[in-house]
Protein backbone atom coordinates (compact mmCIF):
# COMPACT_ATOMS: atom_id res chain seq x y z
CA UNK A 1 -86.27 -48.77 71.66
CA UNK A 2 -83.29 -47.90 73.81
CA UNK A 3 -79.77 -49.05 73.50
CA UNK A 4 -77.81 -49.50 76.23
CA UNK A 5 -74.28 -49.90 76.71
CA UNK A 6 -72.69 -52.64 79.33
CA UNK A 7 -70.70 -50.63 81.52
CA UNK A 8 -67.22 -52.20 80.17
CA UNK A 9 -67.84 -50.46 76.58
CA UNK A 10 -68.84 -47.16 78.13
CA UNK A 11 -65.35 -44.49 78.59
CA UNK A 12 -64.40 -42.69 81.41
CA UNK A 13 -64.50 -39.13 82.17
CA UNK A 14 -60.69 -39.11 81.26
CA UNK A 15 -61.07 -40.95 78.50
CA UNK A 16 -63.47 -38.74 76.93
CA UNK A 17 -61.86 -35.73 77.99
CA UNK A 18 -58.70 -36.86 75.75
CA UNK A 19 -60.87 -38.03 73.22
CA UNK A 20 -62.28 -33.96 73.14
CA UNK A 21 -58.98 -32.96 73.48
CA UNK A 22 -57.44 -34.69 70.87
CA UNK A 23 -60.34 -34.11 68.50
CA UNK A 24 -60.03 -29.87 69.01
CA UNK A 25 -56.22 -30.41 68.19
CA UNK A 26 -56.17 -32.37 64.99
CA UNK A 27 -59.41 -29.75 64.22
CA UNK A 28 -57.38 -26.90 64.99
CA UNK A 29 -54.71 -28.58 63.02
CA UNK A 30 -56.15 -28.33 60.05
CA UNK A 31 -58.01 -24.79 60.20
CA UNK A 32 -54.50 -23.54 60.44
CA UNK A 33 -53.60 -25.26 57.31
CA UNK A 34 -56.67 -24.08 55.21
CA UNK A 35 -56.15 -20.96 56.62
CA UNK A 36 -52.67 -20.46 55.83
CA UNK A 37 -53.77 -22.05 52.10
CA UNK A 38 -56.08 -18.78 51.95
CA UNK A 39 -53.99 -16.55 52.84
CA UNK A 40 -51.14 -17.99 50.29
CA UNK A 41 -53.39 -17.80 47.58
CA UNK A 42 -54.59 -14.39 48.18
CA UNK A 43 -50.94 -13.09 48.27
CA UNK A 44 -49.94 -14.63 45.10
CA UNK A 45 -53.29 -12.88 43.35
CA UNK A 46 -52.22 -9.58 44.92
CA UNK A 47 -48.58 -10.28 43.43
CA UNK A 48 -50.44 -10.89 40.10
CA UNK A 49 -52.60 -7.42 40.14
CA UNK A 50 -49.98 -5.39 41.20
CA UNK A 51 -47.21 -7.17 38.37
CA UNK A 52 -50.31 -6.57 35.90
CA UNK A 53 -51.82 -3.22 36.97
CA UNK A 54 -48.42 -1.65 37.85
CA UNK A 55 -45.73 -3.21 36.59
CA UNK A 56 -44.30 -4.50 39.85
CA UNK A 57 -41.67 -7.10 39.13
CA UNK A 58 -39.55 -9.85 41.23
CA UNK A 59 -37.65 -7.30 43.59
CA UNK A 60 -40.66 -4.72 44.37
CA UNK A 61 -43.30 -7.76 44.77
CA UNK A 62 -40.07 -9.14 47.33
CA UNK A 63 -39.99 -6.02 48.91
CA UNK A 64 -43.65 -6.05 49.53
CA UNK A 65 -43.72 -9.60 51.14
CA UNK A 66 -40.88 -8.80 52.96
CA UNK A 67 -42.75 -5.95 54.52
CA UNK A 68 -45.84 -8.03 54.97
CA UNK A 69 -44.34 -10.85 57.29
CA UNK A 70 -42.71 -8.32 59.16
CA UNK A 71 -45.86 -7.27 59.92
CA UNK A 72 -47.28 -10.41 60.40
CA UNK A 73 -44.48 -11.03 63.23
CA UNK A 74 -45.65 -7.60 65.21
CA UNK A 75 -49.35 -8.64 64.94
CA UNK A 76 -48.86 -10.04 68.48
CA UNK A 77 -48.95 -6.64 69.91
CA UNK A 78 -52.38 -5.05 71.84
CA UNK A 79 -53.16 -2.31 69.58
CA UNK A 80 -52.21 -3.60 66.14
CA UNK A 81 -55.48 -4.26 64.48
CA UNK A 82 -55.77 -0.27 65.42
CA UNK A 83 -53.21 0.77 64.24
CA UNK A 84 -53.58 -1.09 60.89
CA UNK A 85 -57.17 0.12 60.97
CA UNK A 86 -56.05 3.92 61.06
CA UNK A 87 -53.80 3.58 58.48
CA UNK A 88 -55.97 1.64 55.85
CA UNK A 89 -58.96 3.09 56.59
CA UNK A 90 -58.20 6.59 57.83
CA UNK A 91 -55.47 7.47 55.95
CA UNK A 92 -55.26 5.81 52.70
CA UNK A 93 -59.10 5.83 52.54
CA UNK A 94 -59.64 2.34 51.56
CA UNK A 95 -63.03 0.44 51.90
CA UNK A 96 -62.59 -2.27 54.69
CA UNK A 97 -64.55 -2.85 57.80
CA UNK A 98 -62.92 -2.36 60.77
CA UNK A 99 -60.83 -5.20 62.23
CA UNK A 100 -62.39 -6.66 65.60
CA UNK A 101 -60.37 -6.66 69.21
């Protein structure tokens, strides 16, 4: 059996374009606040392994955040998941795979 819709209740083109639109936003929306829950929670273990493993206290663990949303801000550029790639990888020697562009 089909159902079919009198031609008041069916939308527009524009009205179902906003209704995507809107829908990707508030979706979007809320990645960016899971995602930025991830990434909070992943600093604060780090902060906990290096306090633990090394002794790090309030002003080196500072130091180090410091440093990492400074990097954060240049991530804009071309060639920074390169760069960040030769250092972790190449030069300290660390286990990661490579970083996408």
């Amino acid at each position: 059996m089909k159902c079919r819709l009198p031609n008041k209740f069916k939308l527009t083109k524009k009205e179902n374009q906003l209704i995507h639109e809107e829908s990707h936003r508030v979706v979007m929306e809320l990645m960016g606040k899971e995602t930025e829950k991830i990434v909070r929670k992943t600093l604060k273990m780090c902060c906990v392994a290096l306090n633990r493993e090394y002794g790090f206290g309030k002003a080196r663990l500072d130091k180090l955040l410091d440093t990492y949303f400074k990097l954060v801000a240049e991530e804009d550029e071309d060639n920074f998941a390169y760069h960040l790639d030769k250092v972790v990888i190449d030069e300290l020697g660390l286990k990661f795979e490579r970083e996408e562009e």
